[in-house]
PDB file of N, CA and C in Angstrom:
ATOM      1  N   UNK A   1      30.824 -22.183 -44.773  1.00  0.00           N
ATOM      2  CA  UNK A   1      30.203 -21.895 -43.496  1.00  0.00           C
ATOM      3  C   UNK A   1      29.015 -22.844 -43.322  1.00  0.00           C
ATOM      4  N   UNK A   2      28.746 -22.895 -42.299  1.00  0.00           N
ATOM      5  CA  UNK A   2      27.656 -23.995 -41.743  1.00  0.00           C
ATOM      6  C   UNK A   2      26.446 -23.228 -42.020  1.00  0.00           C
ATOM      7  N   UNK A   3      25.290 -23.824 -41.614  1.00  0.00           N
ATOM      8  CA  UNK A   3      23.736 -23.585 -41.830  1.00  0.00           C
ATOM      9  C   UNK A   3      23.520 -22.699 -41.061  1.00  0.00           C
ATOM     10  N   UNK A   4      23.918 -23.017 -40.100  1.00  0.00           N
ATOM     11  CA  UNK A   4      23.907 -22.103 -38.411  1.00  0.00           C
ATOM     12  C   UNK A   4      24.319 -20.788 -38.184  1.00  0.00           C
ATOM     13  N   UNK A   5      25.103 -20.630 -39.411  1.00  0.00           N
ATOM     14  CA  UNK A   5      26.219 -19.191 -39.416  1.00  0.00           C
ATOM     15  C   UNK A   5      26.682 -18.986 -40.452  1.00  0.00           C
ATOM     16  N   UNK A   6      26.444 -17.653 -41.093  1.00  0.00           N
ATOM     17  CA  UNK A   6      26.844 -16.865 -41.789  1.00  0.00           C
ATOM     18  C   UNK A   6      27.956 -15.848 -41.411  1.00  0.00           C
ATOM     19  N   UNK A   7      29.415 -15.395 -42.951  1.00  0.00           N
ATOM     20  CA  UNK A   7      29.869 -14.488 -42.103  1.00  0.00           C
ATOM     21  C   UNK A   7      30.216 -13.735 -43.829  1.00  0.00           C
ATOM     22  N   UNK A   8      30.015 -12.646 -44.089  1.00  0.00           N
ATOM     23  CA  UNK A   8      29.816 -12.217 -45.230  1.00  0.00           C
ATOM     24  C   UNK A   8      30.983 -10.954 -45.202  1.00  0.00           C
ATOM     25  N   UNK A   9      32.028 -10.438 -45.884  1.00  0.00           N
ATOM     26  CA  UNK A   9      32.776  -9.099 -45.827  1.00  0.00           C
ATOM     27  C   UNK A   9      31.845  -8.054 -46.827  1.00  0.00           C
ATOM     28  N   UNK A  10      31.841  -6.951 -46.941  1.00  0.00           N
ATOM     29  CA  UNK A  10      31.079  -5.954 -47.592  1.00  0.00           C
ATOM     30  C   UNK A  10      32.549  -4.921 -47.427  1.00  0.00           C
ATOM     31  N   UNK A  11      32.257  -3.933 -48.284  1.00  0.00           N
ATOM     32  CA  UNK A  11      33.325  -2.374 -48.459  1.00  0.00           C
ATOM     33  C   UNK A  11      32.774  -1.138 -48.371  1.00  0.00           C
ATOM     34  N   UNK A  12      32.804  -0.270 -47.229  1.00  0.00           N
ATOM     35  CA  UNK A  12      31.966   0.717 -47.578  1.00  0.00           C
ATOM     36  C   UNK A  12      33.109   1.554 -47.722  1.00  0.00           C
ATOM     37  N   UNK A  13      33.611   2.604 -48.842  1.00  0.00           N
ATOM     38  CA  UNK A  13      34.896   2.950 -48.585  1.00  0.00           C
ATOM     39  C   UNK A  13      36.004   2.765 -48.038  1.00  0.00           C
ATOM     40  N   UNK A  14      36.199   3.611 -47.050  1.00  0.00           N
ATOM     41  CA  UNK A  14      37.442   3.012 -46.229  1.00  0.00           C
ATOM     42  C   UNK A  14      37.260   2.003 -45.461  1.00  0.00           C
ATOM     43  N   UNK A  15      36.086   1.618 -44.653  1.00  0.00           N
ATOM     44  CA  UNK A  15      35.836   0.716 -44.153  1.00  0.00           C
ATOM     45  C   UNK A  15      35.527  -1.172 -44.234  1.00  0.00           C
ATOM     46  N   UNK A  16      36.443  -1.949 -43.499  1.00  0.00           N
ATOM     47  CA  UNK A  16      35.583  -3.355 -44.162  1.00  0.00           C
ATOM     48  C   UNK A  16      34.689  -3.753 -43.220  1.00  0.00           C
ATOM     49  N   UNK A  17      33.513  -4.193 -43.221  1.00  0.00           N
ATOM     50  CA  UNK A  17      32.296  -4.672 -42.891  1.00  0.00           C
ATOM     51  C   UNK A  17      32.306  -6.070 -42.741  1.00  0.00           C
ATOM     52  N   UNK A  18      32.127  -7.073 -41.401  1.00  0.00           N
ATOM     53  CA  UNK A  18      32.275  -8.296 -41.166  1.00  0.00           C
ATOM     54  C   UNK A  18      30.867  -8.301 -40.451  1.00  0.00           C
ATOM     55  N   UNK A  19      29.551  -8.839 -41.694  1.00  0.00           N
ATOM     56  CA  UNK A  19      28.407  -9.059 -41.393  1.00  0.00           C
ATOM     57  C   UNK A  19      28.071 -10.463 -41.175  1.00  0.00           C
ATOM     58  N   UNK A  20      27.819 -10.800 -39.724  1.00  0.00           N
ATOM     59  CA  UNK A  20      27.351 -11.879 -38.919  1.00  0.00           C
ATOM     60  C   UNK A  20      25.772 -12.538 -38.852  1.00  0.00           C
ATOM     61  N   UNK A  21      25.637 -13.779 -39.482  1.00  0.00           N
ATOM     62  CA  UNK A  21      24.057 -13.993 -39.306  1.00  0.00           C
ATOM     63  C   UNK A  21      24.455 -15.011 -38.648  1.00  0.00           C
ATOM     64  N   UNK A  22      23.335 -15.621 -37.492  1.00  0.00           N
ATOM     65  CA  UNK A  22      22.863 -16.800 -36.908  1.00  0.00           C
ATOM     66  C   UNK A  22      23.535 -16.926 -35.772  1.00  0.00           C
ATOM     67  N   UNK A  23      23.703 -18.547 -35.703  1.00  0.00           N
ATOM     68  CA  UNK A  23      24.583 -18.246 -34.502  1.00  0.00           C
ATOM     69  C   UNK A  23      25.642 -18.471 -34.201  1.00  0.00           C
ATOM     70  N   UNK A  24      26.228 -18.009 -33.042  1.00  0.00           N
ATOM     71  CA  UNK A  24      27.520 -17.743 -32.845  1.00  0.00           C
ATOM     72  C   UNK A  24      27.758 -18.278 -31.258  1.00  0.00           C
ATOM     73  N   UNK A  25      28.149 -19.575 -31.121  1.00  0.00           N
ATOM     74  CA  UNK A  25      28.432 -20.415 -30.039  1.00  0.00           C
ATOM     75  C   UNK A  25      29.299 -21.149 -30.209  1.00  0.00           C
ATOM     76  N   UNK A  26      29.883 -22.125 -29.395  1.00  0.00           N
ATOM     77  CA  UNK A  26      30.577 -23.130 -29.293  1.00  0.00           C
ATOM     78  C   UNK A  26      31.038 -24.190 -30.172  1.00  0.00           C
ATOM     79  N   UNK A  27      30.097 -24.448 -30.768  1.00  0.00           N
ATOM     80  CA  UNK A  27      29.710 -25.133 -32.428  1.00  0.00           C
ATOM     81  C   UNK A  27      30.635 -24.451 -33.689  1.00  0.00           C
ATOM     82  N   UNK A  28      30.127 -23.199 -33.513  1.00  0.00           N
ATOM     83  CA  UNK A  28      30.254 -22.462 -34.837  1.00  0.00           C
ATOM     84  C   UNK A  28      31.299 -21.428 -34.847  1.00  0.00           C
ATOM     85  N   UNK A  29      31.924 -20.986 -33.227  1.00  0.00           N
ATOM     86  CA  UNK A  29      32.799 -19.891 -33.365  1.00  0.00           C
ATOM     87  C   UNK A  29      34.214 -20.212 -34.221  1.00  0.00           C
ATOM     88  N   UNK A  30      34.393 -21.269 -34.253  1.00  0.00           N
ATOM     89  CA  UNK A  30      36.146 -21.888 -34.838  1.00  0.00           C
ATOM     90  C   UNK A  30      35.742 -21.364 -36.418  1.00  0.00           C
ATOM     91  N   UNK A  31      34.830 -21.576 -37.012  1.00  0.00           N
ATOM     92  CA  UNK A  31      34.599 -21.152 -38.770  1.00  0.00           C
ATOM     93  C   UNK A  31      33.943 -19.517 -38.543  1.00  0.00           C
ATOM     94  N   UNK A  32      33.467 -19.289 -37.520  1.00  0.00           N
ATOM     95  CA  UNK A  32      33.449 -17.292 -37.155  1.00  0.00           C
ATOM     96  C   UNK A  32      34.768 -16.617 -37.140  1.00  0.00           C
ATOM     97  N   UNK A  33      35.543 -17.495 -36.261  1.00  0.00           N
ATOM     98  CA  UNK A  33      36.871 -16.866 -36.218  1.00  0.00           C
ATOM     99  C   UNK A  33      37.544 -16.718 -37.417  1.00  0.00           C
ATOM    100  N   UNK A  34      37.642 -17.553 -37.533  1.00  0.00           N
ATOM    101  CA  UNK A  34      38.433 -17.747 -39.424  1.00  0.00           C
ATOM    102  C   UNK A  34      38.218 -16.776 -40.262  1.00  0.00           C
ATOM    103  N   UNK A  35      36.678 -16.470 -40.331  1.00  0.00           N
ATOM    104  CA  UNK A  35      36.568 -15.447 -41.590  1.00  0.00           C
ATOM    105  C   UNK A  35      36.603 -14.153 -40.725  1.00  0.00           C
ATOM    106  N   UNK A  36      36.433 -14.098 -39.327  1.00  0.00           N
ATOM    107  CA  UNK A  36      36.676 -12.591 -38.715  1.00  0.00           C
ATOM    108  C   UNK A  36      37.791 -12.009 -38.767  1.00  0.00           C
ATOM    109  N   UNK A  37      38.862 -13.278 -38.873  1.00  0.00           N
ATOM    110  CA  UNK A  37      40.252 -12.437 -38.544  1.00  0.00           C
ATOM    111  C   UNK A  37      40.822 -12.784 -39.925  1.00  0.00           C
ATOM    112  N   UNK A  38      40.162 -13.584 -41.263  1.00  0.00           N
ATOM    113  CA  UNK A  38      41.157 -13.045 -42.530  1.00  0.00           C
ATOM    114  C   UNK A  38      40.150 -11.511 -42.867  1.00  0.00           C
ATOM    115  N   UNK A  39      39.048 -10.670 -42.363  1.00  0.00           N
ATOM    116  CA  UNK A  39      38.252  -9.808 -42.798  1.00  0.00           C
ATOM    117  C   UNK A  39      39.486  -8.679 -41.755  1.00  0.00           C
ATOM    118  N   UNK A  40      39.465  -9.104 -40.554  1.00  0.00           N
ATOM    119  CA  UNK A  40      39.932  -7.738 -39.899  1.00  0.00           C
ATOM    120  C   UNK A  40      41.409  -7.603 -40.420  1.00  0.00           C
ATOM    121  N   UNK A  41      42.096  -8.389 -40.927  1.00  0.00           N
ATOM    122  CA  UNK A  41      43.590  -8.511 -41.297  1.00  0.00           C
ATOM    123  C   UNK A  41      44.423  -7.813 -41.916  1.00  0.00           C
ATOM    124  N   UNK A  42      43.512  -7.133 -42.374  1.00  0.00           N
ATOM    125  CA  UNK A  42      43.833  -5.545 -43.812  1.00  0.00           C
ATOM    126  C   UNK A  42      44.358  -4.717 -42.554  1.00  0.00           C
ATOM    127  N   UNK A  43      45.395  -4.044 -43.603  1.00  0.00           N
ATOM    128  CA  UNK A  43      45.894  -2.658 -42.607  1.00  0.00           C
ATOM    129  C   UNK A  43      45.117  -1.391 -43.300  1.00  0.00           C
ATOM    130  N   UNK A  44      44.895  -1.622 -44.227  1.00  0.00           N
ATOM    131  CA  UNK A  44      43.894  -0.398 -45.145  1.00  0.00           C
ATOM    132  C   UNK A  44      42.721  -0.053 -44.468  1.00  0.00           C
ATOM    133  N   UNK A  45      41.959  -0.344 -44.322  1.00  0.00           N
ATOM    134  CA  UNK A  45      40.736  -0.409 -44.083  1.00  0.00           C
ATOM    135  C   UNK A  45      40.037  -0.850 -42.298  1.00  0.00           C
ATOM    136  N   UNK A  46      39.294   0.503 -41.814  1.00  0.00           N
ATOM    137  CA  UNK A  46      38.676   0.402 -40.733  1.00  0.00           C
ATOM    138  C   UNK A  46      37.653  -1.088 -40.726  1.00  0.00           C
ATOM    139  N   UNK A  47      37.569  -1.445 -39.292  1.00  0.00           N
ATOM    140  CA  UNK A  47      37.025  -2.536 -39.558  1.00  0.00           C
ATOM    141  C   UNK A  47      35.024  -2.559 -38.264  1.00  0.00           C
ATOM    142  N   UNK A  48      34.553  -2.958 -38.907  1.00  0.00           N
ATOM    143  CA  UNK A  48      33.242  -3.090 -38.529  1.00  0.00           C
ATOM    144  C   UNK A  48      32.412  -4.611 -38.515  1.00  0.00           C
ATOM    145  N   UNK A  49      31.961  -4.810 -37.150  1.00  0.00           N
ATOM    146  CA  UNK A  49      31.564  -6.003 -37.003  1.00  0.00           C
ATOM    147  C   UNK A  49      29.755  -5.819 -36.867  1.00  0.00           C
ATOM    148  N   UNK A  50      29.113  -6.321 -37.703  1.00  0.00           N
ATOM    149  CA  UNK A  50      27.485  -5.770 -37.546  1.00  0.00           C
ATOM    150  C   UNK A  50      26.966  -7.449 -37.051  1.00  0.00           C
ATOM    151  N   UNK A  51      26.713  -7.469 -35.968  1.00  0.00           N
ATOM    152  CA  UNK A  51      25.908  -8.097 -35.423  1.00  0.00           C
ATOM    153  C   UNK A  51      24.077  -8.562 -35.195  1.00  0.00           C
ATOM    154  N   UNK A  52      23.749  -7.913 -36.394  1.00  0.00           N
ATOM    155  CA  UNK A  52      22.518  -7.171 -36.196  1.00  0.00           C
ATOM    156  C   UNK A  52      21.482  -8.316 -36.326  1.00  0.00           C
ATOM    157  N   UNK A  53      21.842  -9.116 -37.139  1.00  0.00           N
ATOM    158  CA  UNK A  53      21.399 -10.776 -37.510  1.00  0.00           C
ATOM    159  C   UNK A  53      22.018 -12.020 -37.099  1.00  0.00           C
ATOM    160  N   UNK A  54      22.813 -11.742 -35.714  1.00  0.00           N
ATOM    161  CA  UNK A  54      22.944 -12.687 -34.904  1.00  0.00           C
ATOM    162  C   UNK A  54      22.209 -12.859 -33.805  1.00  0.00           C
ATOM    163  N   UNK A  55      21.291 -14.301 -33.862  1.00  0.00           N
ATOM    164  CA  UNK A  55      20.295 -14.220 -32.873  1.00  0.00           C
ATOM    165  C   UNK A  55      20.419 -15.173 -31.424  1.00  0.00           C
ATOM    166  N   UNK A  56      21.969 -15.524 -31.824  1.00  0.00           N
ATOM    167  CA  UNK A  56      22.371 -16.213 -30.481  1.00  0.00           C
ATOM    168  C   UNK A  56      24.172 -15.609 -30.336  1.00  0.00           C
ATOM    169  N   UNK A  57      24.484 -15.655 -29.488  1.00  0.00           N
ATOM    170  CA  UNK A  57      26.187 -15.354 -28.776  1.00  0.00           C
ATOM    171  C   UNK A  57      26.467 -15.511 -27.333  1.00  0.00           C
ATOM    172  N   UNK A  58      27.098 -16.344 -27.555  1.00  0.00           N
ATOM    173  CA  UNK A  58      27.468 -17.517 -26.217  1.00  0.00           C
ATOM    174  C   UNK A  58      28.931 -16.769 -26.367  1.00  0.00           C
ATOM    175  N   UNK A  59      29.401 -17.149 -24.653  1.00  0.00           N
ATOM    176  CA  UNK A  59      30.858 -16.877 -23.989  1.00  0.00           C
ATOM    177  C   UNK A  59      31.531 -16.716 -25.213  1.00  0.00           C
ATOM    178  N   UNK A  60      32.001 -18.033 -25.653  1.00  0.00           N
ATOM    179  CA  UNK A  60      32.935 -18.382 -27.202  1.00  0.00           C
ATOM    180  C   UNK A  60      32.717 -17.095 -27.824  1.00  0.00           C
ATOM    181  N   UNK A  61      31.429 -16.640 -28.732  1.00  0.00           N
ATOM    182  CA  UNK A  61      31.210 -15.983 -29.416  1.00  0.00           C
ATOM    183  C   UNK A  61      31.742 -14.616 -28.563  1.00  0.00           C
ATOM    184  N   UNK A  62      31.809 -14.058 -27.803  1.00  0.00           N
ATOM    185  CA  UNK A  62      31.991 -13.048 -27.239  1.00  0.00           C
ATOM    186  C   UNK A  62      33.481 -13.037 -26.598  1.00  0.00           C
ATOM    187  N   UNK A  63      33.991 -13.967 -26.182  1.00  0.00           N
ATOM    188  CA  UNK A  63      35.903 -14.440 -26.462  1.00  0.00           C
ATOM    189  C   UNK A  63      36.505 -13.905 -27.491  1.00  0.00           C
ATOM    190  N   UNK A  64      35.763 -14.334 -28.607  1.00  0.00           N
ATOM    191  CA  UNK A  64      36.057 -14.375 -30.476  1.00  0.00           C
ATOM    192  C   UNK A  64      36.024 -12.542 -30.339  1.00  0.00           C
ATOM    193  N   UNK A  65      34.993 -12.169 -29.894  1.00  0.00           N
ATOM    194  CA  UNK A  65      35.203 -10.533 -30.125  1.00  0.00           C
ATOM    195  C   UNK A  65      36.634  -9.617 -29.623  1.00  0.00           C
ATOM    196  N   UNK A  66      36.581 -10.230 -28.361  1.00  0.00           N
ATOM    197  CA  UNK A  66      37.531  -9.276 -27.667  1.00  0.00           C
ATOM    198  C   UNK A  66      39.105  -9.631 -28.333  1.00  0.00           C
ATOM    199  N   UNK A  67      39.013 -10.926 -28.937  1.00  0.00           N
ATOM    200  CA  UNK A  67      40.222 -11.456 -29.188  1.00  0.00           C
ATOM    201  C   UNK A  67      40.552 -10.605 -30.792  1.00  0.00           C
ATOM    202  N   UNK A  68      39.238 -10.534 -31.327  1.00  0.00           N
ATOM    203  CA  UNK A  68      39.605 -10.384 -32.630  1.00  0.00           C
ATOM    204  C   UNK A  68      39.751  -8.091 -32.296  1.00  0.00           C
ATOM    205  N   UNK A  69      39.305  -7.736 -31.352  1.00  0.00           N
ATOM    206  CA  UNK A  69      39.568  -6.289 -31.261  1.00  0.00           C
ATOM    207  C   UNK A  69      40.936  -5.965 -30.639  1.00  0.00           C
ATOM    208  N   UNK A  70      41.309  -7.183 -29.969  1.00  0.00           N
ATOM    209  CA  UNK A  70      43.024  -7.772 -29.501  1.00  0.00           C
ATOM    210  C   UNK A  70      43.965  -6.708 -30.898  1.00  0.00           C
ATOM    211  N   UNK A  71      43.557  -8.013 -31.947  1.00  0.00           N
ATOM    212  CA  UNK A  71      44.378  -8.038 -32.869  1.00  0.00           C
ATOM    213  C   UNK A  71      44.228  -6.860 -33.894  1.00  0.00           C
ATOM    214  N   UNK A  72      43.006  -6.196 -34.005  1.00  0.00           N
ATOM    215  CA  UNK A  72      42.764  -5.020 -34.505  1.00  0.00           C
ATOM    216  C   UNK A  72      43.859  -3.728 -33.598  1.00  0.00           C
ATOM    217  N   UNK A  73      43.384  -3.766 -32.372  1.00  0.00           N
ATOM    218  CA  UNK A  73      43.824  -2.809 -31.736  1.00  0.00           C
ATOM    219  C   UNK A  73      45.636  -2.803 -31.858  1.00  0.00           C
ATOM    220  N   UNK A  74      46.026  -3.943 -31.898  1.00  0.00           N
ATOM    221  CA  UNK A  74      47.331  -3.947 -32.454  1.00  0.00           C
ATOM    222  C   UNK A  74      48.055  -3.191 -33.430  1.00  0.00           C
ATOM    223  N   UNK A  75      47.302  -2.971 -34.471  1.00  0.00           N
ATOM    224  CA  UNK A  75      47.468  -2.376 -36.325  1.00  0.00           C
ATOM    225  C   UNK A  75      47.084  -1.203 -35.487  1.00  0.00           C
ATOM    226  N   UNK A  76      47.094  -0.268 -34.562  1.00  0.00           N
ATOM    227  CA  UNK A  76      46.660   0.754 -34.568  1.00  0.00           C
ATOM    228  C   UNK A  76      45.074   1.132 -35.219  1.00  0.00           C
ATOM    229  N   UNK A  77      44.216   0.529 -35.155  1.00  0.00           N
ATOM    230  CA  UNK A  77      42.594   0.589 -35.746  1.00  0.00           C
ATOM    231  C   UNK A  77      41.947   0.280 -34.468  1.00  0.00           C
ATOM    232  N   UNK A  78      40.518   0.428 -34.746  1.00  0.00           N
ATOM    233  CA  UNK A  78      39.708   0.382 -33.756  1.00  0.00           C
ATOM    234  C   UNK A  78      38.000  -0.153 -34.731  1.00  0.00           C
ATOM    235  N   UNK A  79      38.104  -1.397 -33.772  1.00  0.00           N
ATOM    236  CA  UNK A  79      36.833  -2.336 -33.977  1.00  0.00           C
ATOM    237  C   UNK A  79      35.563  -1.550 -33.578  1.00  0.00           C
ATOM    238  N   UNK A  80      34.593  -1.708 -34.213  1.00  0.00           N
ATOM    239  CA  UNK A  80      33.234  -0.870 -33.856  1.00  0.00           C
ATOM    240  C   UNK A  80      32.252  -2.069 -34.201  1.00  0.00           C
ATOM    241  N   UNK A  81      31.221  -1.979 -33.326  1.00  0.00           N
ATOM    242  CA  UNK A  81      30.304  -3.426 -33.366  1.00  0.00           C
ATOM    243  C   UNK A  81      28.770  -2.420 -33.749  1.00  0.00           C
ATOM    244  N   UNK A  82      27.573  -3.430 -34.483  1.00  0.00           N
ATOM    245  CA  UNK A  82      26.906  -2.921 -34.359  1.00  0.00           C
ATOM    246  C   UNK A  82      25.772  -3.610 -34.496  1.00  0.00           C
ATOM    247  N   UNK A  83      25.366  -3.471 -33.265  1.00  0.00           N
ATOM    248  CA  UNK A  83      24.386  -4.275 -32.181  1.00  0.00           C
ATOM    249  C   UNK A  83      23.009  -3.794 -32.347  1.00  0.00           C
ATOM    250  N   UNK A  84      21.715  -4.258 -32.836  1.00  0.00           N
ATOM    251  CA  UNK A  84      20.144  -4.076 -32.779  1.00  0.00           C
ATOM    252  C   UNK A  84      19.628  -3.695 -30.887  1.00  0.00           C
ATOM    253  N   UNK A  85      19.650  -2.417 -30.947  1.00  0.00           N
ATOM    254  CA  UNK A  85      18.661  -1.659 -29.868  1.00  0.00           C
ATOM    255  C   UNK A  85      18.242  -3.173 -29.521  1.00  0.00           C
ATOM    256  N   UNK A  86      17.966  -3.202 -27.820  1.00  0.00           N
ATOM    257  CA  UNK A  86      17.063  -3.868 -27.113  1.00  0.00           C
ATOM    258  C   UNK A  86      16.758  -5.349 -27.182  1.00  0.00           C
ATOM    259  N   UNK A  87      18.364  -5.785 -28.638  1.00  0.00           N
ATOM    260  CA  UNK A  87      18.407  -6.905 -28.319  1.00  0.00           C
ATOM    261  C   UNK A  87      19.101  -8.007 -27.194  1.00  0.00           C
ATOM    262  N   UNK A  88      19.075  -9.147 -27.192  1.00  0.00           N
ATOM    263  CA  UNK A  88      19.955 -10.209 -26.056  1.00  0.00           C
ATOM    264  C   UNK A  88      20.957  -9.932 -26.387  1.00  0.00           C
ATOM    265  N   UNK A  89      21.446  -9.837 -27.971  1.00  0.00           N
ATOM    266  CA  UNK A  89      23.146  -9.670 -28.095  1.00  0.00           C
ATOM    267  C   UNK A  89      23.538  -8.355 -26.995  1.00  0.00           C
ATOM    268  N   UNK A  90      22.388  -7.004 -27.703  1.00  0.00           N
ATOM    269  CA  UNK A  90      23.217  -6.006 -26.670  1.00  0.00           C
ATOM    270  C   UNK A  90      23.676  -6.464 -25.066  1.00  0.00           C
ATOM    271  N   UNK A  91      22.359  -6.684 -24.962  1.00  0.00           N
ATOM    272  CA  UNK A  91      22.374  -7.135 -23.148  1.00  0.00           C
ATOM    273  C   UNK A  91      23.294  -7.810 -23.136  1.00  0.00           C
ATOM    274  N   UNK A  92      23.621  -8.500 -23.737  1.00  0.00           N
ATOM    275  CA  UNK A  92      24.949  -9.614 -23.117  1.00  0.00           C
ATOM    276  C   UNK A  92      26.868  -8.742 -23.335  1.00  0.00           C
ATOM    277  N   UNK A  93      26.562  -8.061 -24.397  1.00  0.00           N
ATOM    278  CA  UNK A  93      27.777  -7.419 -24.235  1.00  0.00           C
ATOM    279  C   UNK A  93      27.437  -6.252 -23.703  1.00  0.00           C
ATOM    280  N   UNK A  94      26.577  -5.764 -22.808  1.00  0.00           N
ATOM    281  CA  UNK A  94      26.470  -4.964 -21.646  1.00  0.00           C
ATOM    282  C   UNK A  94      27.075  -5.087 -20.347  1.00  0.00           C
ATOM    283  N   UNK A  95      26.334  -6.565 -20.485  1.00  0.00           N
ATOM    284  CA  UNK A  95      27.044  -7.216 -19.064  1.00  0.00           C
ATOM    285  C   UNK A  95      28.442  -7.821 -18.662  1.00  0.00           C
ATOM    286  N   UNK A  96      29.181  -8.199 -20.342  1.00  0.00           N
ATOM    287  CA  UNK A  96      30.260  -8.107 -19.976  1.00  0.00           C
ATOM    288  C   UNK A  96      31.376  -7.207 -20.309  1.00  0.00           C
ATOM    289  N   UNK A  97      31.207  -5.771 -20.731  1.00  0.00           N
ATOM    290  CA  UNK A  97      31.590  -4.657 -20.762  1.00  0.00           C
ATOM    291  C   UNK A  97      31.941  -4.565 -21.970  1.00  0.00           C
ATOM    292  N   UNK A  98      31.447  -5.395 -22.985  1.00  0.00           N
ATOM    293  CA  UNK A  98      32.028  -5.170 -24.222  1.00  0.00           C
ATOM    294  C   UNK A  98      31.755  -3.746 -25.218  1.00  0.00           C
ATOM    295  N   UNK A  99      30.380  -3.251 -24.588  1.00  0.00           N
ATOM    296  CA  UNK A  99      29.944  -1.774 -24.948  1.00  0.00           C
ATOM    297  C   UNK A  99      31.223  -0.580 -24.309  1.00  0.00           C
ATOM    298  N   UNK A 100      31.847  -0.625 -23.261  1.00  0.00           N
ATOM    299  CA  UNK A 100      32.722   0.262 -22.746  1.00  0.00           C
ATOM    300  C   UNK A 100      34.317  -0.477 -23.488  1.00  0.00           C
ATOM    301  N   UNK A 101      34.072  -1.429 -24.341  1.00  0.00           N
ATOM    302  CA  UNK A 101      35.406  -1.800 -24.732  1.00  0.00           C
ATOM    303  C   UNK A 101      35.210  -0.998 -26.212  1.00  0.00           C
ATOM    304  N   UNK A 102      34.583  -1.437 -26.787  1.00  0.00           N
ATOM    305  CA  UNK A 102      34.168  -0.924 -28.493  1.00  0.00           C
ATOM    306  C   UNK A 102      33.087   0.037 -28.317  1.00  0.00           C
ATOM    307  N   UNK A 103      33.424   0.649 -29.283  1.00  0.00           N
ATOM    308  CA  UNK A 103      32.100   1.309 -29.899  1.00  0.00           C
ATOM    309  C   UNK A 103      31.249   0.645 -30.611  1.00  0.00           C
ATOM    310  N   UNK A 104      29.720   0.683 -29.543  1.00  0.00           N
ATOM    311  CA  UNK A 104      28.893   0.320 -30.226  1.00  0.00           C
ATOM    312  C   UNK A 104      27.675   1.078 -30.663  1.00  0.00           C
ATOM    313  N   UNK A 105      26.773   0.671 -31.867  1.00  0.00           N
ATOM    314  CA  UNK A 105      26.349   1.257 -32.908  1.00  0.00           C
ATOM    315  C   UNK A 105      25.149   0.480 -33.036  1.00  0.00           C
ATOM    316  N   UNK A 106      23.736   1.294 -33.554  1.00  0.00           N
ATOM    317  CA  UNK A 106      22.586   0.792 -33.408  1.00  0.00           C
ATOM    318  C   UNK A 106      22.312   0.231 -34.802  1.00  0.00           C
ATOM    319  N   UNK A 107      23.327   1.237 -36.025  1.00  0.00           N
ATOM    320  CA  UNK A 107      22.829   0.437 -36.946  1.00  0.00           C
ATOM    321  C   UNK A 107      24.290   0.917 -37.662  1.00  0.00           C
ATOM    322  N   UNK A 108      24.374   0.076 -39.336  1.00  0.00           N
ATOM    323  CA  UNK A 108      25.657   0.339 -39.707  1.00  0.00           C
ATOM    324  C   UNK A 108      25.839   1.503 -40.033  1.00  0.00           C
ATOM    325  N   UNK A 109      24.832   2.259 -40.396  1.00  0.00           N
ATOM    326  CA  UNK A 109      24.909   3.950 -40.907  1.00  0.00           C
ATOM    327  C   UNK A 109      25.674   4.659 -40.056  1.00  0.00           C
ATOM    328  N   UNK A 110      24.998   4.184 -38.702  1.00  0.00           N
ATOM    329  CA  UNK A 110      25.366   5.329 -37.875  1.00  0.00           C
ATOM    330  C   UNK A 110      27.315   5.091 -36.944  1.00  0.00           C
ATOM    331  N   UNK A 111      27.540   3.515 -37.498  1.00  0.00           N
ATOM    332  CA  UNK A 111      29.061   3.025 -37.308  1.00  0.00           C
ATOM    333  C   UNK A 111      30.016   3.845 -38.319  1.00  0.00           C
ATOM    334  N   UNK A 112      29.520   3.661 -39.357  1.00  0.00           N
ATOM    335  CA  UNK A 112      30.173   4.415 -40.712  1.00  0.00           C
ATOM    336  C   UNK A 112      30.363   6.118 -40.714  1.00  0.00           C
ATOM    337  N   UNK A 113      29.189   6.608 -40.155  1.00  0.00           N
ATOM    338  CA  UNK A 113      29.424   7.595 -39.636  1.00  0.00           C
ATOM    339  C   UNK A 113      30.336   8.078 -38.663  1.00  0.00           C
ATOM    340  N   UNK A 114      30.232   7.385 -37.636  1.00  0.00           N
ATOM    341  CA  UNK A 114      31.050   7.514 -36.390  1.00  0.00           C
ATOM    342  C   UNK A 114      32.849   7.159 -36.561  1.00  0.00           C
ATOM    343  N   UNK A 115      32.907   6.271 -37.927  1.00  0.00           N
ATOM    344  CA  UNK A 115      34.513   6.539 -38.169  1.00  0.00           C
ATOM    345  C   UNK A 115      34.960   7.072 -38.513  1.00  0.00           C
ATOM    346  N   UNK A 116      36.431   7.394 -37.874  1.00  0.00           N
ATOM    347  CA  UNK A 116      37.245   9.064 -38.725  1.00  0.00           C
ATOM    348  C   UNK A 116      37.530   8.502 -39.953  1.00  0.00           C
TER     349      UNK A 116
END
C-alpha cells in the first residue's frame, strides 16, 4: 500500500473488519479496492468497513463503497460502515445516501454490536 493509504483486516469473532487510514481518492482507490474486496470475499464472516481514520474520500472512494456492498449484498451479508460523528467523511456519505444504504456506526463497538 502507498504512504497515502492504509488498509489493514482485523477479526472480531464472527466479524471481518476492513480498517481504512488516509486517503481514499482517485490516486489510491485501485490498491483500496484490492484489499476491500479480497477482505469482504469470505462467506464466513460479517463484514465491517471502519472509516474512522480516513481523512479524505472523493467520488472514487465512495463508488469503491457501494460497489464493494454490491458484492457483499450478493453472499447474502450486509456491509456496515463506521464513520467518526461530525466528520466530512460522514457529511459526504450523507449527501450521497450512503447512510440510508448501510448501516452506519459511530464507532466499531457499537457496529459489532449492532450485528446479528
Amino acid at each position: 500500500m502507498s504512504a497515502i493509504v492504509q488498509v489493514r483486516e482485523e477479526r472480531h469473532d464472527g466479524t471481518v473488519v476492513a480498517v481504512v487510514e488516509g486517503e481514499v481518492d482517485t490516486a489510491s482507490v485501485g490498491e483500496v479496492a484490492v484489499e476491500l474486496r479480497r477482505i469482504a470475499e469470505n462467506k464466513l464472516y460479517r463484514v465491517v468497513i471502519d472509516l474512522t481514520g480516513v481523512s479524505y474520500l472523493d467520488s472514487a472512494g465512495i463508488n469503491l463503497l457501494f460497489a464493494v456492498g454490491g458484492d457483499v449484498r450478493a453472499r447474502q451479508q450486509e456491509l456496515h460502515l463506521v464513520v467518526g460523528p461530525g466528520s466530512p467523511i460522514e457529511r459526504m456519505l450523507q449527501i450521497v445516501g450512503a447512510d440510508r444504504t448501510f448501516p452506519v456506526h459511530a464507532s466499531l463497538g457499537e457496529a459489532l454490536a449492532a450485528m446479528p
